[in-house]
Protein backbone atom coordinates (compact mmCIF):
# COMPACT_ATOMS: atom_id res chain seq x y z
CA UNK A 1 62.71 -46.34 101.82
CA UNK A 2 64.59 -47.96 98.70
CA UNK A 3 63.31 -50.39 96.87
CA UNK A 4 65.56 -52.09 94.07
CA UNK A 5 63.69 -53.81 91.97
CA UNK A 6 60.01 -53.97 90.55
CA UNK A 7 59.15 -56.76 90.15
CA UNK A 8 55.96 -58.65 91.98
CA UNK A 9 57.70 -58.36 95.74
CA UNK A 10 59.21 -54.84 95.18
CA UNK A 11 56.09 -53.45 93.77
CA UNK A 12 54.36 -54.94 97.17
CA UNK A 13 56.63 -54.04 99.59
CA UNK A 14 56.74 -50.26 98.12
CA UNK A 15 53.11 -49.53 98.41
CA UNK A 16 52.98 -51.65 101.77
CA UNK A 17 54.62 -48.11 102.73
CA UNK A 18 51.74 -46.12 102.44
CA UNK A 19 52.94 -42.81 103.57
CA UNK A 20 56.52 -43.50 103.61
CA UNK A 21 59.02 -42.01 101.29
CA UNK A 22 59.75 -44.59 98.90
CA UNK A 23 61.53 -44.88 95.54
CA UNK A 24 61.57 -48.21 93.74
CA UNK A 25 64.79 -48.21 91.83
CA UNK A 26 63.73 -50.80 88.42
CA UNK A 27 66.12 -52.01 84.95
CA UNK A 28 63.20 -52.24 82.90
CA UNK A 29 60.79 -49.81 81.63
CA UNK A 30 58.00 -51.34 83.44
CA UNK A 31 56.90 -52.84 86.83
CA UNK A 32 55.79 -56.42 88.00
CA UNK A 33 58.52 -58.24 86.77
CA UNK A 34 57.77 -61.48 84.33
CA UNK A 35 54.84 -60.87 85.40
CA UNK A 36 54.08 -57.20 83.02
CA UNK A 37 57.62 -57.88 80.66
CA UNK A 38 56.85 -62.03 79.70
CA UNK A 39 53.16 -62.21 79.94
CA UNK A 40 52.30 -64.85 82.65
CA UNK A 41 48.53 -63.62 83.14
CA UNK A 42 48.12 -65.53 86.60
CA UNK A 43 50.14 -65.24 89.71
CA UNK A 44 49.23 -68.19 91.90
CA UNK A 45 47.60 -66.80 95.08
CA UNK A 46 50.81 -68.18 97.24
CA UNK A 47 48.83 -70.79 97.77
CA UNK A 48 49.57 -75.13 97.89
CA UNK A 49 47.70 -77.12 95.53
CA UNK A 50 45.13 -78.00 98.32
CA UNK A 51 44.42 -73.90 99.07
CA UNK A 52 46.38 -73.39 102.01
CA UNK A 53 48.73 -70.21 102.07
CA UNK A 54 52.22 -71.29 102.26
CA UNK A 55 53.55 -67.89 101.27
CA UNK A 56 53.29 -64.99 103.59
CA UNK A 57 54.55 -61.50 103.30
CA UNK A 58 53.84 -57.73 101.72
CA UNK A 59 52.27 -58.89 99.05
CA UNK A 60 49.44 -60.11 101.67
CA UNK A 61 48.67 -56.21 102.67
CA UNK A 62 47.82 -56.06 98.93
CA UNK A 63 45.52 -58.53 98.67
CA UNK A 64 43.91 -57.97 101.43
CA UNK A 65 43.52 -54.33 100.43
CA UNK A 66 41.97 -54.96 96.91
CA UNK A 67 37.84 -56.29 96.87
CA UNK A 68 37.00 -59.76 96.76
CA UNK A 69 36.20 -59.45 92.84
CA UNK A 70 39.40 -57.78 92.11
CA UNK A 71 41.23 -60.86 92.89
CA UNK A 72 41.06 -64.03 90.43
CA UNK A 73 42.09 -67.74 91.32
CA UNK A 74 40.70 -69.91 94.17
CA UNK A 75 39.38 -68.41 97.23
């Protein structure tokens, strides 16, 4: 698997691949994006304002991955 780009969605969808051969192809000399390179320190939880995901994808198998304490912003 190829993954161009590493920012928040290509780091998630490349180690959604546990156990696939994957290479994330990335510019910069550093993953996650704006995220890592212009220091936003909180990633909204793809989440409205009332809570309710609106955003599905890779990044889910993350988060659902990581413990409950490893994950900051409203439950």
């Amino acid at each position: 698997m190829l993954v161009v780009g590493g920012g928040p969605a290509g780091t998630a969808a490349a180690a959604s691949k546990l156990g696939a051969d994957t290479i994330v192809v990335e510019r910069y000399g550093h993953l996650g994006g704006m995220s890592t390179g212009g220091f936003v320190v909180y990633i909204e939880r793809m989440t409205d304002w009332t809570g309710r995901q609106d955003i599905a994808g890779f990044a889910n198998e993350i988060l659902d991955r990581m413990p409950k304490e490893g994950v900051l912003g409203p439950p």
